[in-house]
C-alpha atoms as a PDB file:
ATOM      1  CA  UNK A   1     109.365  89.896  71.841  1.00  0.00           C
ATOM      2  CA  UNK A   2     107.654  92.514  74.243  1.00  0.00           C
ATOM      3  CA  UNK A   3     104.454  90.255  74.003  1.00  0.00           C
ATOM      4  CA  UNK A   4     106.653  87.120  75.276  1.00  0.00           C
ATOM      5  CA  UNK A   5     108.253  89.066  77.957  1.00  0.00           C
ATOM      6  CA  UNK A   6     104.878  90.079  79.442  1.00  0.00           C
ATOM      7  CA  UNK A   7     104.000  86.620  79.326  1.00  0.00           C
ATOM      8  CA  UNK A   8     106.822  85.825  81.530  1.00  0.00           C
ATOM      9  CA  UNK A   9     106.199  88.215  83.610  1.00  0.00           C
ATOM     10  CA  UNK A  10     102.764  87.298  84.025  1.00  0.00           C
ATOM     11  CA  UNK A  11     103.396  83.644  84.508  1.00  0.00           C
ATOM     12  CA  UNK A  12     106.189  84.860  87.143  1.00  0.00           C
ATOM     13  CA  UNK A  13     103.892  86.539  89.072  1.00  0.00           C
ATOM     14  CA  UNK A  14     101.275  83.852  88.480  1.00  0.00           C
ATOM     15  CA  UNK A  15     104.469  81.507  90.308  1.00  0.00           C
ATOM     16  CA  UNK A  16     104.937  83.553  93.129  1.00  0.00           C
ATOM     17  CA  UNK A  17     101.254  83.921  94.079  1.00  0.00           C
ATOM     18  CA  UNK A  18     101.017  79.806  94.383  1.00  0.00           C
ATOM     19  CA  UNK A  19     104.301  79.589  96.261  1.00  0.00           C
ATOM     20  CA  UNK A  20     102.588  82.486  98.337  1.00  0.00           C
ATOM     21  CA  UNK A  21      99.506  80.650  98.837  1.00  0.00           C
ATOM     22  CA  UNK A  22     101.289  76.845  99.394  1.00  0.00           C
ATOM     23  CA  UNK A  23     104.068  77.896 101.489  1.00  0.00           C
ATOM     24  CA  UNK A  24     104.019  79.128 104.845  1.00  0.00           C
ATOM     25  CA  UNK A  25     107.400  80.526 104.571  1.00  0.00           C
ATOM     26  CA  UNK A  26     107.084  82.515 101.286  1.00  0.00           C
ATOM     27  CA  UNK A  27     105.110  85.969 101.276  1.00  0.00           C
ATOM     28  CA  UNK A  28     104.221  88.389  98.991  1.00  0.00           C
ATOM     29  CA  UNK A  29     102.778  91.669 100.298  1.00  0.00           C
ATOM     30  CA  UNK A  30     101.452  94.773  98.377  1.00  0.00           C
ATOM     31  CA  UNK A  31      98.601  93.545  96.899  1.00  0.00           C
ATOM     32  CA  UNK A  32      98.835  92.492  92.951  1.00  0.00           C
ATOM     33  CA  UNK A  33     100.286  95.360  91.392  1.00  0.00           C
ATOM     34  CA  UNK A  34     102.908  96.616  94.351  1.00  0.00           C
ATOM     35  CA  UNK A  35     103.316  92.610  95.058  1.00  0.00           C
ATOM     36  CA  UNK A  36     102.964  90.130  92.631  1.00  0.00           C
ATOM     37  CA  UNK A  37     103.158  91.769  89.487  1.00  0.00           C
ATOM     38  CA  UNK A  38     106.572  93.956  90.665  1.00  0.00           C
ATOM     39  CA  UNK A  39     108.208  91.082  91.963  1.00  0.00           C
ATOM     40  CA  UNK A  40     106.898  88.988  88.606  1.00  0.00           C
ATOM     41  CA  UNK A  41     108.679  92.114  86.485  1.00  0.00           C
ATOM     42  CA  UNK A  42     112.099  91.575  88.780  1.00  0.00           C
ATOM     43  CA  UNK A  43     111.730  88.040  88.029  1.00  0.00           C
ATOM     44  CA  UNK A  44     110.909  87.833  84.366  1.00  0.00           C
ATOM     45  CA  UNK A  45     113.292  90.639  83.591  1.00  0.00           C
ATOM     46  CA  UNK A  46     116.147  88.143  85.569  1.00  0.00           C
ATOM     47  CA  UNK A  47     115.286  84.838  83.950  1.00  0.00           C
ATOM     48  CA  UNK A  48     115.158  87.207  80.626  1.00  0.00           C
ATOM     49  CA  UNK A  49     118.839  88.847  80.494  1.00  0.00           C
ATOM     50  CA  UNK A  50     120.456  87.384  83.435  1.00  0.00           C
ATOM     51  CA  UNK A  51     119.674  83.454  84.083  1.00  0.00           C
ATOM     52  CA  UNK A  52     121.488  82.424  80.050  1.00  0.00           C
ATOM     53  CA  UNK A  53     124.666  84.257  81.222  1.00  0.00           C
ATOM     54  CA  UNK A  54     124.692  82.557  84.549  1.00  0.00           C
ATOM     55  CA  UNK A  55     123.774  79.399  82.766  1.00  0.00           C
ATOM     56  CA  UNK A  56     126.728  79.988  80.203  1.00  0.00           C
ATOM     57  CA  UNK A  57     129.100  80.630  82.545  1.00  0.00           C
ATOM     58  CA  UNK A  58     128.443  77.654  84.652  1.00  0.00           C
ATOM     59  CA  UNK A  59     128.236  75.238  81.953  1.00  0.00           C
ATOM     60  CA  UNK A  60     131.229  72.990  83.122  1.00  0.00           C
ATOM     61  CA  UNK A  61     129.022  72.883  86.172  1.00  0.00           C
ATOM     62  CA  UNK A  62     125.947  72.555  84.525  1.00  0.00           C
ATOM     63  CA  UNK A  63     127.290  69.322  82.668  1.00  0.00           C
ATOM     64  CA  UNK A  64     128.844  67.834  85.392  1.00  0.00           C
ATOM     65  CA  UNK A  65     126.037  67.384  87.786  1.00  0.00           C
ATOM     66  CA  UNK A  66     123.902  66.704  84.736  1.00  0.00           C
ATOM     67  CA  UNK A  67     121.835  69.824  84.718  1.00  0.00           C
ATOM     68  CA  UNK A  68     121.111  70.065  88.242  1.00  0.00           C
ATOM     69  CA  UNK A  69     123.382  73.372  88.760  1.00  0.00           C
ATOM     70  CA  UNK A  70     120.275  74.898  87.114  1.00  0.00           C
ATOM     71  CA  UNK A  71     118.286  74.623  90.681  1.00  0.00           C
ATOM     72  CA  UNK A  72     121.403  76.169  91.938  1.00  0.00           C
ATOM     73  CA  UNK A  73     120.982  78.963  89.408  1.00  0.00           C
ATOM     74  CA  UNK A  74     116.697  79.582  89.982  1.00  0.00           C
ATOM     75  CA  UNK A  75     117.377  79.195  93.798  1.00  0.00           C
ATOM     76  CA  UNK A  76     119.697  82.183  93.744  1.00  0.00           C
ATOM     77  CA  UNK A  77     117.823  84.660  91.073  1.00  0.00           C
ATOM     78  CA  UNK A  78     115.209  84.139  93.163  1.00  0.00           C
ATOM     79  CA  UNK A  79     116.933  85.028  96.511  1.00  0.00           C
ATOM     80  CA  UNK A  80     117.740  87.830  94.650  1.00  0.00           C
ATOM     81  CA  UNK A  81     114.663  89.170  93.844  1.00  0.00           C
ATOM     82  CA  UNK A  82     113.001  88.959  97.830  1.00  0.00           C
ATOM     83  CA  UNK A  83     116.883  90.090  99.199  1.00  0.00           C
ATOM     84  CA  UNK A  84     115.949  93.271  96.689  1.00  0.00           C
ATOM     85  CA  UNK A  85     112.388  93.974  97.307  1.00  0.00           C
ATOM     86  CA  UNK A  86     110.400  94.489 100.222  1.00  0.00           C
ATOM     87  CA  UNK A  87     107.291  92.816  99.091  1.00  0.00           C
ATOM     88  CA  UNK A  88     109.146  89.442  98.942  1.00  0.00           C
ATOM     89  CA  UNK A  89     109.627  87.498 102.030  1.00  0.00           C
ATOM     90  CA  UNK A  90     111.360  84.189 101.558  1.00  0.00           C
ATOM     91  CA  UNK A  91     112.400  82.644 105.454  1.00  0.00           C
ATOM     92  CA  UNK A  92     115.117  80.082 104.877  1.00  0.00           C
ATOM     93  CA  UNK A  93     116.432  77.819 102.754  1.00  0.00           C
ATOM     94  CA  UNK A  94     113.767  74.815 102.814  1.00  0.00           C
ATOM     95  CA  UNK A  95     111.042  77.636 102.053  1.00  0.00           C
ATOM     96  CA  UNK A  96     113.587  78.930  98.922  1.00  0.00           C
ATOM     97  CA  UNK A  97     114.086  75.753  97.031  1.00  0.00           C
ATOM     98  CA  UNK A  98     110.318  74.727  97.633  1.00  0.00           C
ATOM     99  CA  UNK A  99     109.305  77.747  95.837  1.00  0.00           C
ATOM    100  CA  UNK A 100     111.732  77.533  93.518  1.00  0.00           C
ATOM    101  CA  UNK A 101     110.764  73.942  92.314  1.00  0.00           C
ATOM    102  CA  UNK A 102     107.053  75.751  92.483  1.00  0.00           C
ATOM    103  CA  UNK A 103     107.948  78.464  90.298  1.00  0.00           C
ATOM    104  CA  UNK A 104     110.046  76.325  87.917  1.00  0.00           C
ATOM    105  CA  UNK A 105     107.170  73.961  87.315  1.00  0.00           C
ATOM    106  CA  UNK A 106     104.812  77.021  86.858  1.00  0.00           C
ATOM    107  CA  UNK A 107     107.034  78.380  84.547  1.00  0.00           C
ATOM    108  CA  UNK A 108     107.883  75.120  82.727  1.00  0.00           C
ATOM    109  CA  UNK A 109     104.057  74.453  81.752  1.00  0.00           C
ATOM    110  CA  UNK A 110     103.019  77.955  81.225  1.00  0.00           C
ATOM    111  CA  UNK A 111     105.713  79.584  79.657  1.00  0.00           C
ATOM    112  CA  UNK A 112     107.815  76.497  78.107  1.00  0.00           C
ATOM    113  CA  UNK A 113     110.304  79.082  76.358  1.00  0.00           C
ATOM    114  CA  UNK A 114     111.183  79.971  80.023  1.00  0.00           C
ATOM    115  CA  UNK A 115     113.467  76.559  80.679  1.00  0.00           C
END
């Protein structure tokens, strides 16, 4: 279990460096352990404990747009995590759900216990 959630972390802050480095407006400041790997804790601990209760109680939701509530749900745990640290910069919404179709996809084929 902790070996799985460092994974996740590590594959979160694996995520945020490529949206870092392929979008203009995402940034990540304070290096890799004040940067990356914080906001790749925030993250991973989010998607851990978090994301399945937001995902359970949005189920009707979930269903009825055939799953697609769950971009809804990734978009806003990760506005979370840059509204709540410093070292995340996310400017807009186009920037947001790019990176969070980034991370997502990241996570998806690193981490496939993630989705």
């Amino acid at each position: 279990m902790v070996r799985r959630f460092i994974v996740r972390i590590m594959v979160s802050a694996a995520a945020l460096w490529i949206a870092d480095f392929f979008l203009s407006g995402v940034t990540v400041v304070g290096g890799i352990i004040g940067g990356y790997l914080l906001a790749g804790a925030v993250l991973g601990a989010l998607n851990t404990f978090v994301r399945p209760l937001l995902k359970l109680l949005t189920l009707p939701l979930i269903i009825g747009t055939l799953g697609l509530f769950t971009i809804v749900i990734n978009a806003a745990i990760l506005w979370f995590v840059a509204r709540s640290l410093d070292a995340v910069t996310i400017s807009g919404i186009l920037p947001l759900l790019w990176a969070t179709a980034i991370i997502s996809a990241v996570q998806l084929v690193f981490d496939p216990r993630t989705t």
